[in-house]
N, C-alpha and C. Protein backbone atom coordinates (compact mmCIF):
# COMPACT_ATOMS: atom_id res chain seq x y z
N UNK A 1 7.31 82.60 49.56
CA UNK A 1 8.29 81.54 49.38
C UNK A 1 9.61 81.91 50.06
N UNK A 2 10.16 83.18 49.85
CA UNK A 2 11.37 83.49 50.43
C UNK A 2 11.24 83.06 52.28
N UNK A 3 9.80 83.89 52.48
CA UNK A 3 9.69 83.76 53.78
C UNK A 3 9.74 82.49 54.26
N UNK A 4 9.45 81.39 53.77
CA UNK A 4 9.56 79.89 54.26
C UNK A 4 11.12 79.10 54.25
N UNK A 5 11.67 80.20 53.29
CA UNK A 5 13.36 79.45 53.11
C UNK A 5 14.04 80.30 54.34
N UNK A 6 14.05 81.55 54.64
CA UNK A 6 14.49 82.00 55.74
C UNK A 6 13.78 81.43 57.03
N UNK A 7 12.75 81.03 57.36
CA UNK A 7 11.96 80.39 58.29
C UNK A 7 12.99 79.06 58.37
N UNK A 8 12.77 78.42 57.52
CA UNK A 8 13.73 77.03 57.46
C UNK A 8 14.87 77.48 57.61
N UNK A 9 15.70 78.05 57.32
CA UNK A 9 17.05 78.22 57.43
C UNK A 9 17.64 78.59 59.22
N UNK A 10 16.22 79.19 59.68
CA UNK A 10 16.66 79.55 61.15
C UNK A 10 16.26 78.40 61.76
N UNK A 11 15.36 77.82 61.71
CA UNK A 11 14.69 76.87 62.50
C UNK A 11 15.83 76.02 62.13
N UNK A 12 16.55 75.64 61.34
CA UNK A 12 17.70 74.38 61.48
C UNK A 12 18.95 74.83 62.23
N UNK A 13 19.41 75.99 62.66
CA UNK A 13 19.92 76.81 63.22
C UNK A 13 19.47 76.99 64.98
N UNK A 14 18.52 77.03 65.16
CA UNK A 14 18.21 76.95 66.49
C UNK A 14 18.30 75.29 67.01
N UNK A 15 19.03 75.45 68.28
CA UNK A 15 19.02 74.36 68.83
C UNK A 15 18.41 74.14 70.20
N UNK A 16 17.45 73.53 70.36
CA UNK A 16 17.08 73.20 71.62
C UNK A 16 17.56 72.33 72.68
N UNK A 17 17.36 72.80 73.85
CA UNK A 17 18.09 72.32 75.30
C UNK A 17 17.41 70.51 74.85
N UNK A 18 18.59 69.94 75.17
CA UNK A 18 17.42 68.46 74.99
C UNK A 18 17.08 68.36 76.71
N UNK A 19 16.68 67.08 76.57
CA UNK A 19 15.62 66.80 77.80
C UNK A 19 15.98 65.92 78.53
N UNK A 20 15.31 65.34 79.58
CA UNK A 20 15.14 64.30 80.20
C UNK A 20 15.48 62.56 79.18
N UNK A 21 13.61 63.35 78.86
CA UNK A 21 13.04 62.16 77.85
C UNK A 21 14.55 62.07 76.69
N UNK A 22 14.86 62.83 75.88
CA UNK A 22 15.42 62.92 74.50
C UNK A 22 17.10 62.15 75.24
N UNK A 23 17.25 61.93 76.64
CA UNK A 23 18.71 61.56 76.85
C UNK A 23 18.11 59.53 77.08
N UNK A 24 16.93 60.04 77.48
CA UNK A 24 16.10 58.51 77.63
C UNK A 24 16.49 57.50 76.37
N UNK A 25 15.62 58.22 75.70
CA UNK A 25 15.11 57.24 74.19
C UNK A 25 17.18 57.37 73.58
N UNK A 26 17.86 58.21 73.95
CA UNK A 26 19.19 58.21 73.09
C UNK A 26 19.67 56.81 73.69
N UNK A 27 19.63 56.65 75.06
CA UNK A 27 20.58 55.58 76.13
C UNK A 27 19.42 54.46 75.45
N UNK A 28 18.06 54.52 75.23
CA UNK A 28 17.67 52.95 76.00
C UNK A 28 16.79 52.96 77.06
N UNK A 29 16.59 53.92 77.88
CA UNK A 29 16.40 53.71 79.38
C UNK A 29 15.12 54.44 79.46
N UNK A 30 14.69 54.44 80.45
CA UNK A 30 13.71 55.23 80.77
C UNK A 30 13.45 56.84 81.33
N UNK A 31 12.94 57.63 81.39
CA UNK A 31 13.43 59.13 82.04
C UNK A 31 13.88 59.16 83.48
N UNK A 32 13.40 58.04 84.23
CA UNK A 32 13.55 57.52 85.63
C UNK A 32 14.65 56.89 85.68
N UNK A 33 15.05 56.61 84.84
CA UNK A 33 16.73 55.50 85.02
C UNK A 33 17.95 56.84 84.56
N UNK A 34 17.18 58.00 84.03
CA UNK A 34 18.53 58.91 83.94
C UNK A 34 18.55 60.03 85.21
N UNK A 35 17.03 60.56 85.23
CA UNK A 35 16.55 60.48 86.54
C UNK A 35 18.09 59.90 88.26
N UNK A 36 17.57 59.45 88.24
CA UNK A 36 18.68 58.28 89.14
C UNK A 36 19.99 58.33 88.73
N UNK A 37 20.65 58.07 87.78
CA UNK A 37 21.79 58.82 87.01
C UNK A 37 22.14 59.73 87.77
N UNK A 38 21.62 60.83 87.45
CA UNK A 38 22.08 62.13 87.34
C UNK A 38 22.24 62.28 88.73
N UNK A 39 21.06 61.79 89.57
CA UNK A 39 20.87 61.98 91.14
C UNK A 39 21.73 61.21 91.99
N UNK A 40 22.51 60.32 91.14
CA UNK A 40 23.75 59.29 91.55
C UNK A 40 23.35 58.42 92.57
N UNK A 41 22.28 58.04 92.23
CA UNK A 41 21.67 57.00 92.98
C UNK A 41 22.27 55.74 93.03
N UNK A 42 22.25 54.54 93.78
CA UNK A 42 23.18 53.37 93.66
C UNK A 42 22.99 52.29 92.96
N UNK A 43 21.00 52.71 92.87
CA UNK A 43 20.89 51.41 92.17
C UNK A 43 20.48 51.29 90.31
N UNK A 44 21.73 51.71 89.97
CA UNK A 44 21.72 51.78 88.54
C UNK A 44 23.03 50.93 88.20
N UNK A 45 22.69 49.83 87.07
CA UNK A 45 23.96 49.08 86.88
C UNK A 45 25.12 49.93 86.11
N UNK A 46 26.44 49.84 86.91
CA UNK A 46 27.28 50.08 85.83
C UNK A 46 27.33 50.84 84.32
N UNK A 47 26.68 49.11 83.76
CA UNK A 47 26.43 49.69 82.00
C UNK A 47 25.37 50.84 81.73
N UNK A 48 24.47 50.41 82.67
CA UNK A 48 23.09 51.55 82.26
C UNK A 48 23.53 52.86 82.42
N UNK A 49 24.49 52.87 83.63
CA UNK A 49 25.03 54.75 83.97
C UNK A 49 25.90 54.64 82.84
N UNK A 50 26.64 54.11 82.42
CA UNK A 50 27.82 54.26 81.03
C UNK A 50 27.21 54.62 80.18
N UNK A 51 25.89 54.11 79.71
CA UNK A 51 25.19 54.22 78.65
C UNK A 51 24.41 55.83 78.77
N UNK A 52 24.24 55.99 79.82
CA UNK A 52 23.09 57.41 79.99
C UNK A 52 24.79 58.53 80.12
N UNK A 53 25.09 58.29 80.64
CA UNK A 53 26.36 59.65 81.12
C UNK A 53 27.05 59.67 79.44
N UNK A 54 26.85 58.48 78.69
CA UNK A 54 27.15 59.16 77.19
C UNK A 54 26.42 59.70 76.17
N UNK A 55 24.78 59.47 76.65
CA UNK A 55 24.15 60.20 75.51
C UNK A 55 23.69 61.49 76.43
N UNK A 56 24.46 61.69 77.86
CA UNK A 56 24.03 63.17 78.28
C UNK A 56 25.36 64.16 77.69
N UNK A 57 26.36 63.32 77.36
CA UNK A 57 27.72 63.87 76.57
C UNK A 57 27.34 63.82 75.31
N UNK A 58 26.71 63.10 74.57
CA UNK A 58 26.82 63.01 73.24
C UNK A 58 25.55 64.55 72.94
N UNK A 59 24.65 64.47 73.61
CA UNK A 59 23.31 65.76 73.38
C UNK A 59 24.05 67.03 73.92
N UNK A 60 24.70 66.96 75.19
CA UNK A 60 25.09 68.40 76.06
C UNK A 60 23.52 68.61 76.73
N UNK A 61 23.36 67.66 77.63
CA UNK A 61 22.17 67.82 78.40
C UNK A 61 23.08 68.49 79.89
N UNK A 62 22.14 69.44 80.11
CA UNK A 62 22.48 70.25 81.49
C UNK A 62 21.13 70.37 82.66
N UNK A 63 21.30 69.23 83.42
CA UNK A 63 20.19 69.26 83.95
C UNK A 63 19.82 70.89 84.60
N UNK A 64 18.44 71.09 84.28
CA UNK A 64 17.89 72.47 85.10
C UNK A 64 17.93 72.53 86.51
């Protein structure tokens, strides 16, 4: 039992790099529309880059 409360206690403690996908599903969009984002591609509207450049601020996504 102890061992499962220290198990839990780290595992809520570790934080993982988010992703592609996890900045996707935060915005709305697809992994290909942040994809393009990030790659500053032209054909992304306005709102959609507003929307993705804040849930890559709101997670702390660092593309690899």
């Amino acid at each position: 039992m102890v061992f499962m409360e220290i198990r839990s206690s780290l595992l809520s403690e570790v934080r993982l790099m988010p992703t592609i996908s996890d900045v996707a599903k935060r915005a709305g969009v697809s992994p290909a529309t942040v994809s393009r984002v990030i790659q500053g591609a032209k054909n992304v509207r306005p709102g959609t880059r507003d929307k993705v450049q804040r849930a890559i601020d709101e997670l702390g996504y660092v593309p690899s």
